[in-house]
PDB file of N, CA and C in Angstrom:
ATOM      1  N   UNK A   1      18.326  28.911 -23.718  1.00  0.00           N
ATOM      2  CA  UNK A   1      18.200  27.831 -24.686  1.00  0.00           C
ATOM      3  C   UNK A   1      19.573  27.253 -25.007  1.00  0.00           C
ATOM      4  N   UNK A   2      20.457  27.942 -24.977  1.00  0.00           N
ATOM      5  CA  UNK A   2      21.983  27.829 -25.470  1.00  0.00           C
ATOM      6  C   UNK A   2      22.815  26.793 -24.153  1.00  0.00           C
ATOM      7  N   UNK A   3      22.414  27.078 -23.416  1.00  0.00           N
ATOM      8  CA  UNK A   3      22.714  25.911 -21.912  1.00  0.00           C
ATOM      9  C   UNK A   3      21.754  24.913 -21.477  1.00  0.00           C
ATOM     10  N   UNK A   4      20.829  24.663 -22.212  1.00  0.00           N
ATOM     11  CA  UNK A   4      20.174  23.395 -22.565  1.00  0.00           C
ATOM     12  C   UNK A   4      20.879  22.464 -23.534  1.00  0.00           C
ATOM     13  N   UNK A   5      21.146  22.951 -24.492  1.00  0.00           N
ATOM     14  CA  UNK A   5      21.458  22.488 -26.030  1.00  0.00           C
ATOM     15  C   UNK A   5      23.776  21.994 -25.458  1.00  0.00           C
ATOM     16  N   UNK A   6      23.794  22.762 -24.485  1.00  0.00           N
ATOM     17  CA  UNK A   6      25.096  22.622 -23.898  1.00  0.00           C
ATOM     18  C   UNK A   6      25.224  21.039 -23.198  1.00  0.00           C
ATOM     19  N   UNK A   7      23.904  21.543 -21.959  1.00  0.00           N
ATOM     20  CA  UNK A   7      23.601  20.495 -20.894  1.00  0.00           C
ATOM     21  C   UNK A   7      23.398  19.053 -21.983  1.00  0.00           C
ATOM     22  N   UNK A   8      22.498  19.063 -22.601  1.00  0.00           N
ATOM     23  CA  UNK A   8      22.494  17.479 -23.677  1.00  0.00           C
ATOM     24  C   UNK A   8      23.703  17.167 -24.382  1.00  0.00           C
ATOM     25  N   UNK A   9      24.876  18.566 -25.057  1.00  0.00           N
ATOM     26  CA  UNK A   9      25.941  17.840 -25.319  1.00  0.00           C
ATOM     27  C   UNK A   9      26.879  16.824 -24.433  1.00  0.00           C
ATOM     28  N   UNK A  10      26.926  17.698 -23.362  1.00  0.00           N
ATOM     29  CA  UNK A  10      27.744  17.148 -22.587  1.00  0.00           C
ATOM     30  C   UNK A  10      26.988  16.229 -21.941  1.00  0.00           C
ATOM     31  N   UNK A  11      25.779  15.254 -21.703  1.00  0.00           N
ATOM     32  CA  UNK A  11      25.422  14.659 -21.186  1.00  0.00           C
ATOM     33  C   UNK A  11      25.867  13.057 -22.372  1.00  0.00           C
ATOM     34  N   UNK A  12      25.321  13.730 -23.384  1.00  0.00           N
ATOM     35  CA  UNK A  12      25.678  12.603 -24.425  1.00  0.00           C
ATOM     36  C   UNK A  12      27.227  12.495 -24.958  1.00  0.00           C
ATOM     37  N   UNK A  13      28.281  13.033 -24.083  1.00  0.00           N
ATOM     38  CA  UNK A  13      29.662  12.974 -24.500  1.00  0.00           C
ATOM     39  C   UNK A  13      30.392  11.942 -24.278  1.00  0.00           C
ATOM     40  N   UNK A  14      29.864  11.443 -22.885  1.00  0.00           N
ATOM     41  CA  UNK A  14      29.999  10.462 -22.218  1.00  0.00           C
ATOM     42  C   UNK A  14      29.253   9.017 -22.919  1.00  0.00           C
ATOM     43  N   UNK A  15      28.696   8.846 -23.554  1.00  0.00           N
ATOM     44  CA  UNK A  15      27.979   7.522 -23.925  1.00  0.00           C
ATOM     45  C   UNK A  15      28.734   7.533 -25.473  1.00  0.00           C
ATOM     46  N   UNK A  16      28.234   6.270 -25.970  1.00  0.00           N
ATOM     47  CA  UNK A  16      28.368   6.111 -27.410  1.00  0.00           C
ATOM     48  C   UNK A  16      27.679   6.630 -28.483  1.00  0.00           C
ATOM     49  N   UNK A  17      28.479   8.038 -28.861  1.00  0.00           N
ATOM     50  CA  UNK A  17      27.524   8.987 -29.741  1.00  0.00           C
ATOM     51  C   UNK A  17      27.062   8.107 -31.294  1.00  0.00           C
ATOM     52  N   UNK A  18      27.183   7.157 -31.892  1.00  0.00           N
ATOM     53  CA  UNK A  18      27.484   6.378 -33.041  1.00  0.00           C
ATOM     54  C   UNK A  18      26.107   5.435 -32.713  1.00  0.00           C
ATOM     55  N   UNK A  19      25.308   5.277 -31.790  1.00  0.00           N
ATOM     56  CA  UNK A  19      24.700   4.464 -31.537  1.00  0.00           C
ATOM     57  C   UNK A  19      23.487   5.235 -31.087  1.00  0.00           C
ATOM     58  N   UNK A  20      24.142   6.213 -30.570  1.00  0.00           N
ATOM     59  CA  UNK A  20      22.899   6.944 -29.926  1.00  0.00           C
ATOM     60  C   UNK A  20      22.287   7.664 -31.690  1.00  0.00           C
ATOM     61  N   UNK A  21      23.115   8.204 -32.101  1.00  0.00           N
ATOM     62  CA  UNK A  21      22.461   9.066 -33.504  1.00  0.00           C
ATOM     63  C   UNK A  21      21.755   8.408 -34.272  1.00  0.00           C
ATOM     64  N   UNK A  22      22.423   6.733 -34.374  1.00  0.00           N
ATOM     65  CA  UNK A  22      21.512   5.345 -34.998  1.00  0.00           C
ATOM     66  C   UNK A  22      20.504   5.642 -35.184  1.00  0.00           C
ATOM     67  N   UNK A  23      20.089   5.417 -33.318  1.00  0.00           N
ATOM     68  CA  UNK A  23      18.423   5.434 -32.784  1.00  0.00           C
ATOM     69  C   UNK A  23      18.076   6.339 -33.288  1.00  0.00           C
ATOM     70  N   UNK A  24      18.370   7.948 -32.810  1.00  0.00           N
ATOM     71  CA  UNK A  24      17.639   8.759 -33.651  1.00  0.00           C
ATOM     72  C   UNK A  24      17.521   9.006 -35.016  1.00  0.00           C
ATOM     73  N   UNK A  25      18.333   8.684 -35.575  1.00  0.00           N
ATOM     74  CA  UNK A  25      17.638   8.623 -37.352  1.00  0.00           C
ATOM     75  C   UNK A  25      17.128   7.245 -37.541  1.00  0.00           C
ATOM     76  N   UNK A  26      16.959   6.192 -37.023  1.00  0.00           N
ATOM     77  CA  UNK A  26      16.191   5.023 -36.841  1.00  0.00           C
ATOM     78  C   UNK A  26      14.718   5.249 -36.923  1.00  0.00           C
ATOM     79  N   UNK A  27      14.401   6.151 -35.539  1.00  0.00           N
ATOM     80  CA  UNK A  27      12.819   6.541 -35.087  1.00  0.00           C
ATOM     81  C   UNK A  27      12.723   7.392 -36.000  1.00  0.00           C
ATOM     82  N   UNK A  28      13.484   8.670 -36.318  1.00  0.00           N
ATOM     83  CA  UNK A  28      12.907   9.488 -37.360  1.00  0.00           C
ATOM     84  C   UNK A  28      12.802   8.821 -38.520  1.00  0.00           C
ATOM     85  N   UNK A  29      13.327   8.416 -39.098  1.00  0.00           N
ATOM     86  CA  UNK A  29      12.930   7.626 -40.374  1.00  0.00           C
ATOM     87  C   UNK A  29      11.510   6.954 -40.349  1.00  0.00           C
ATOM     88  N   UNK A  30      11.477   5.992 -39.728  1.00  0.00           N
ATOM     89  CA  UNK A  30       9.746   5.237 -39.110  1.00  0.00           C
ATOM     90  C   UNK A  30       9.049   6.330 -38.883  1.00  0.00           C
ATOM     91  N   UNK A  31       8.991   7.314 -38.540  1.00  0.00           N
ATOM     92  CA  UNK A  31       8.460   8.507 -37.702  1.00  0.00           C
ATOM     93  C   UNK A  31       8.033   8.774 -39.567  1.00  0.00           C
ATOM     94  N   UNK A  32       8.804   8.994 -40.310  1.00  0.00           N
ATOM     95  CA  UNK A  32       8.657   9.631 -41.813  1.00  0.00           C
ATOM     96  C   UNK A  32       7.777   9.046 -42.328  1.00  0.00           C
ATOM     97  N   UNK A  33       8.173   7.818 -42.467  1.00  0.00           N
ATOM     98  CA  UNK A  33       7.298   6.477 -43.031  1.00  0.00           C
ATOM     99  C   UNK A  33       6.220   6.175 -42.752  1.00  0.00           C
ATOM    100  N   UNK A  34       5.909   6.429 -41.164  1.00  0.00           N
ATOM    101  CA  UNK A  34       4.159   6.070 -40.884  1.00  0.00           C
ATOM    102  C   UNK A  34       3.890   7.531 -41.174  1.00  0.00           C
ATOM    103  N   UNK A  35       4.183   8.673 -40.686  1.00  0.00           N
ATOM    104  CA  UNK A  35       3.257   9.577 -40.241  1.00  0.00           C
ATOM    105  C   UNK A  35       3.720  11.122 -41.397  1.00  0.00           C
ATOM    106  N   UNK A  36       4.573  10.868 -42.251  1.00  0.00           N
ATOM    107  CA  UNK A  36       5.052  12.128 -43.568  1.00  0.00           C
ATOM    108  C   UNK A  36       5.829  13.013 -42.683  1.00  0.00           C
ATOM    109  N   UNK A  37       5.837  14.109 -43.339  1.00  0.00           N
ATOM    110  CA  UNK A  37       6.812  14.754 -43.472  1.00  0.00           C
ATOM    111  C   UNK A  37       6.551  15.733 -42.560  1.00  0.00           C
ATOM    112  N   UNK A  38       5.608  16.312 -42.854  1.00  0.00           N
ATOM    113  CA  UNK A  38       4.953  17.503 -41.878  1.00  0.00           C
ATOM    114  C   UNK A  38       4.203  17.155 -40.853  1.00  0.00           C
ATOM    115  N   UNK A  39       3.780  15.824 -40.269  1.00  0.00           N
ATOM    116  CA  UNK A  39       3.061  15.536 -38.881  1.00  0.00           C
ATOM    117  C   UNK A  39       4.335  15.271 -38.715  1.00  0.00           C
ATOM    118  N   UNK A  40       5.450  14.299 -38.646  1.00  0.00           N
ATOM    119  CA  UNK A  40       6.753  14.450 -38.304  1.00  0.00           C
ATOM    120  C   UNK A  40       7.262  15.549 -37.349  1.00  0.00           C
ATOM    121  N   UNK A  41       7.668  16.553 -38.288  1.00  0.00           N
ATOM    122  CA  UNK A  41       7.960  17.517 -38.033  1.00  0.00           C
ATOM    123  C   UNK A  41       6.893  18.754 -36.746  1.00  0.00           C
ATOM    124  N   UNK A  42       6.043  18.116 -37.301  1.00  0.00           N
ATOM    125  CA  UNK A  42       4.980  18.910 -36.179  1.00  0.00           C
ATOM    126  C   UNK A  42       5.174  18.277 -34.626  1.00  0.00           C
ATOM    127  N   UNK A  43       5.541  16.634 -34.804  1.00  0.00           N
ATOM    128  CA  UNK A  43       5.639  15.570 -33.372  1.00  0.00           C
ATOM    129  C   UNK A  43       6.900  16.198 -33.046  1.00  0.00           C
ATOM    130  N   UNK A  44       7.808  16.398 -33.743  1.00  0.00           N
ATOM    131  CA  UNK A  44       9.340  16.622 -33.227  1.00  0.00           C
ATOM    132  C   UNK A  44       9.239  17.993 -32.287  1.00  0.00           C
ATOM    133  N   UNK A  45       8.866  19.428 -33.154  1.00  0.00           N
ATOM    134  CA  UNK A  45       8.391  20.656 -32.724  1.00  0.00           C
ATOM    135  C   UNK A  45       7.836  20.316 -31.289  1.00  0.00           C
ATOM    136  N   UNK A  46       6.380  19.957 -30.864  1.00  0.00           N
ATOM    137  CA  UNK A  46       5.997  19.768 -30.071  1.00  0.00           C
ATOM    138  C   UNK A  46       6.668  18.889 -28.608  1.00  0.00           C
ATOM    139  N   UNK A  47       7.447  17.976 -28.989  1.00  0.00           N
ATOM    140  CA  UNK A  47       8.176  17.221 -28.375  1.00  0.00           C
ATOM    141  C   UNK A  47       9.202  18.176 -27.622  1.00  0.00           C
ATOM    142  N   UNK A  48      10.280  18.844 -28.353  1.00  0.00           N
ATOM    143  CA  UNK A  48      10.871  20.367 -28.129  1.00  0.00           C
ATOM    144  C   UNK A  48      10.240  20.993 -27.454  1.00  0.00           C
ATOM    145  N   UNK A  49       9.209  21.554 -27.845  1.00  0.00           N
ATOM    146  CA  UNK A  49       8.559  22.470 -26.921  1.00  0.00           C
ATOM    147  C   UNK A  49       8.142  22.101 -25.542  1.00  0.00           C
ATOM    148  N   UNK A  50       7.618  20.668 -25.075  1.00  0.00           N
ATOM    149  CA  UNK A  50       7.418  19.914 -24.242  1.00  0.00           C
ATOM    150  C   UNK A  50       8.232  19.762 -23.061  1.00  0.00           C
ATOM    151  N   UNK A  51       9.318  19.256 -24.102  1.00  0.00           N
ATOM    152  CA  UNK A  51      10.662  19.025 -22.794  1.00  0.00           C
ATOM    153  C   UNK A  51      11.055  20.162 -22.618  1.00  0.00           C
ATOM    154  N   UNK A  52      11.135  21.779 -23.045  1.00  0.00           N
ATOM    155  CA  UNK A  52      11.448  23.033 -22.890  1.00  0.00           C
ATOM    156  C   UNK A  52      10.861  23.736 -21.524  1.00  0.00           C
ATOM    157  N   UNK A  53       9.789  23.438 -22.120  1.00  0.00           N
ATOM    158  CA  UNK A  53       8.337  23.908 -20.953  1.00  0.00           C
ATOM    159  C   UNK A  53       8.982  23.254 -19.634  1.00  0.00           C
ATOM    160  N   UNK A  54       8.782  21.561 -19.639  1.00  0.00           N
ATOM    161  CA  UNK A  54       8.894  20.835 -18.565  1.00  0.00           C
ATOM    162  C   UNK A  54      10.029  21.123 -17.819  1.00  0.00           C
ATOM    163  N   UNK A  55      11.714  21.220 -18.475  1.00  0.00           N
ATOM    164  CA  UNK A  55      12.993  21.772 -17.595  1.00  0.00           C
ATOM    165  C   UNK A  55      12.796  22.857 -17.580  1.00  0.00           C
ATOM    166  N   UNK A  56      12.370  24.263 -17.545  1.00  0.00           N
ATOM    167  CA  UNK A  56      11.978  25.617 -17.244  1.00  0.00           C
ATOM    168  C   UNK A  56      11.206  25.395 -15.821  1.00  0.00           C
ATOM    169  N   UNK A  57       9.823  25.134 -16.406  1.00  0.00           N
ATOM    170  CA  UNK A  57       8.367  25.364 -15.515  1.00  0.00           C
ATOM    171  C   UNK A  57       8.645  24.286 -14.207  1.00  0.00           C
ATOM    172  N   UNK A  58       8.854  22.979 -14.494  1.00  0.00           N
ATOM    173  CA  UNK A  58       8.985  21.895 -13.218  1.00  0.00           C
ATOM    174  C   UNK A  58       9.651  21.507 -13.108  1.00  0.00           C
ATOM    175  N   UNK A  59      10.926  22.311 -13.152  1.00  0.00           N
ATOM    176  CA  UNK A  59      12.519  21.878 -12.548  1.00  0.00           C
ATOM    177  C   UNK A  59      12.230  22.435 -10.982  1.00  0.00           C
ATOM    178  N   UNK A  60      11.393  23.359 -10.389  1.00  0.00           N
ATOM    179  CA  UNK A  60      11.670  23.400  -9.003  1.00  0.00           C
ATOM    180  C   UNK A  60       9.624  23.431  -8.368  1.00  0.00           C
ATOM    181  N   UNK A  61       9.701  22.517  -7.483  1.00  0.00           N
ATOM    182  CA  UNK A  61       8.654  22.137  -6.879  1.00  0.00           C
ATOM    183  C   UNK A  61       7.821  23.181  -6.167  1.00  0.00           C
ATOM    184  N   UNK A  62       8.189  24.511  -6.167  1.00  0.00           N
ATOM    185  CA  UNK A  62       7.555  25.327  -5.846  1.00  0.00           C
ATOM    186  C   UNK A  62       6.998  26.129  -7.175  1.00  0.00           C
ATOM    187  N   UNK A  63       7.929  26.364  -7.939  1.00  0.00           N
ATOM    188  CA  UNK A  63       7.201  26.987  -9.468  1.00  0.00           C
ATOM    189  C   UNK A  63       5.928  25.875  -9.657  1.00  0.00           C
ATOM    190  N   UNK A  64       6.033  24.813  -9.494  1.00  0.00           N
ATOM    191  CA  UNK A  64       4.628  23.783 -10.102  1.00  0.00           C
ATOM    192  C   UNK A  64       3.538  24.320  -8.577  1.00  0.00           C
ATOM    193  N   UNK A  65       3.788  24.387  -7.300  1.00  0.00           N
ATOM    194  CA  UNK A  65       2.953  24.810  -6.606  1.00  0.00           C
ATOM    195  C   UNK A  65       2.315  26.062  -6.858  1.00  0.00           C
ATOM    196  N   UNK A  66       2.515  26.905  -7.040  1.00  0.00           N
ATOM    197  CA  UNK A  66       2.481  28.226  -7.553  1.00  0.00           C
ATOM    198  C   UNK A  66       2.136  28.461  -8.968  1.00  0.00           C
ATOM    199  N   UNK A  67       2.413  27.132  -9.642  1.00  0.00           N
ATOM    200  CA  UNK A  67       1.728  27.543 -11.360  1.00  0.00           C
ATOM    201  C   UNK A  67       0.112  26.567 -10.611  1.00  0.00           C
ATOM    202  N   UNK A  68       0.062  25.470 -10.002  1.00  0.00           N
ATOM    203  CA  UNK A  68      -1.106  25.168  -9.871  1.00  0.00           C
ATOM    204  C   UNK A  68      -2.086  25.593  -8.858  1.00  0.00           C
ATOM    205  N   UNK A  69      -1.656  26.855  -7.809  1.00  0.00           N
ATOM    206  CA  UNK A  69      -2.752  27.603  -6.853  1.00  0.00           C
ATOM    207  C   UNK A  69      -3.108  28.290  -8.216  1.00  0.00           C
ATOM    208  N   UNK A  70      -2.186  28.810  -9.081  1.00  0.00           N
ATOM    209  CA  UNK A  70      -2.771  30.061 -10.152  1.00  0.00           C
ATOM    210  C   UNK A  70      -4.094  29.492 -11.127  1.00  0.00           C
ATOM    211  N   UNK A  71      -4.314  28.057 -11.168  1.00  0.00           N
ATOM    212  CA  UNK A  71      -5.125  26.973 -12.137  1.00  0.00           C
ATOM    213  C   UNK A  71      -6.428  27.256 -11.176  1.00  0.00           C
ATOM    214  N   UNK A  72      -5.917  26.095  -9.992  1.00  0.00           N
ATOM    215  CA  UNK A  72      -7.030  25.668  -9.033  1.00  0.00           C
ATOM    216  C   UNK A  72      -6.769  26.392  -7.504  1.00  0.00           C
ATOM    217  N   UNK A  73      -8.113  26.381  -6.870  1.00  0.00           N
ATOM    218  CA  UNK A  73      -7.801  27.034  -5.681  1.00  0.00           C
ATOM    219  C   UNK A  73      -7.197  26.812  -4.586  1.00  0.00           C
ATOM    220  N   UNK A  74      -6.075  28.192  -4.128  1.00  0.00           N
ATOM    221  CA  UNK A  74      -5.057  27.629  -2.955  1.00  0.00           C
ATOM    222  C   UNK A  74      -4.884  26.443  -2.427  1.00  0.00           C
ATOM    223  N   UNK A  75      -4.199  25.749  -2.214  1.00  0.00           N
ATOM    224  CA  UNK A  75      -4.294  25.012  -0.973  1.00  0.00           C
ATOM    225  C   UNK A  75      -4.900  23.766  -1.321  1.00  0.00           C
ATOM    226  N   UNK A  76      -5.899  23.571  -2.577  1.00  0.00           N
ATOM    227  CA  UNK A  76      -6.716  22.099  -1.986  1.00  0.00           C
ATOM    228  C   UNK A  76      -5.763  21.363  -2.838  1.00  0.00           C
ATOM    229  N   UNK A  77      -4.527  21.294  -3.379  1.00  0.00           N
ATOM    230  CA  UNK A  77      -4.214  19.666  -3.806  1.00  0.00           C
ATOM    231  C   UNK A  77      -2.739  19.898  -3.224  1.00  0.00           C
ATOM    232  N   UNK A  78      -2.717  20.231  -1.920  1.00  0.00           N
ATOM    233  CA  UNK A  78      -1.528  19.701  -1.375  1.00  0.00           C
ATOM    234  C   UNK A  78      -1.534  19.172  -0.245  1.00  0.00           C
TER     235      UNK A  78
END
């Protein structure tokens, strides 16, 4: 988790951090305003967890082959 949270610093080191933080307290704010405090917070959580799952589980094209023979049977969706 600690070289994820690394990998996004240094990805965003390079751009305009002042603009980028804007946006995000921009959307979170609207995010507050339509939807409170705790669905908020529940979209953000989930969102996290999402992109966590997704760079873990389908960063390499064989883990997704192998998580989906384990779903559906061998072989038929490739």
């Amino acid at each position: 988790m600690r070289s994820l949270i690394v990998k996004i610093f240094d990805m965003l080191k390079d751009k305009n951090s002042g603009k980028i933080g804007a946006a995000i307290a921009f959307v979170f704010a609207i995010f507050l305003v339509i939807f409170g405090f705790f669905k908020t917070l529940f979209i953000i959580i989930l969102t996290i967890v999402g992109y966590v799952v997704g760079a873990l589980l389908f960063s390499d094209r064989d883990k997704i082959k192998d998580w989906m023979d384990k779903i559906l049977p061998p072989g038929r969706f490739r």
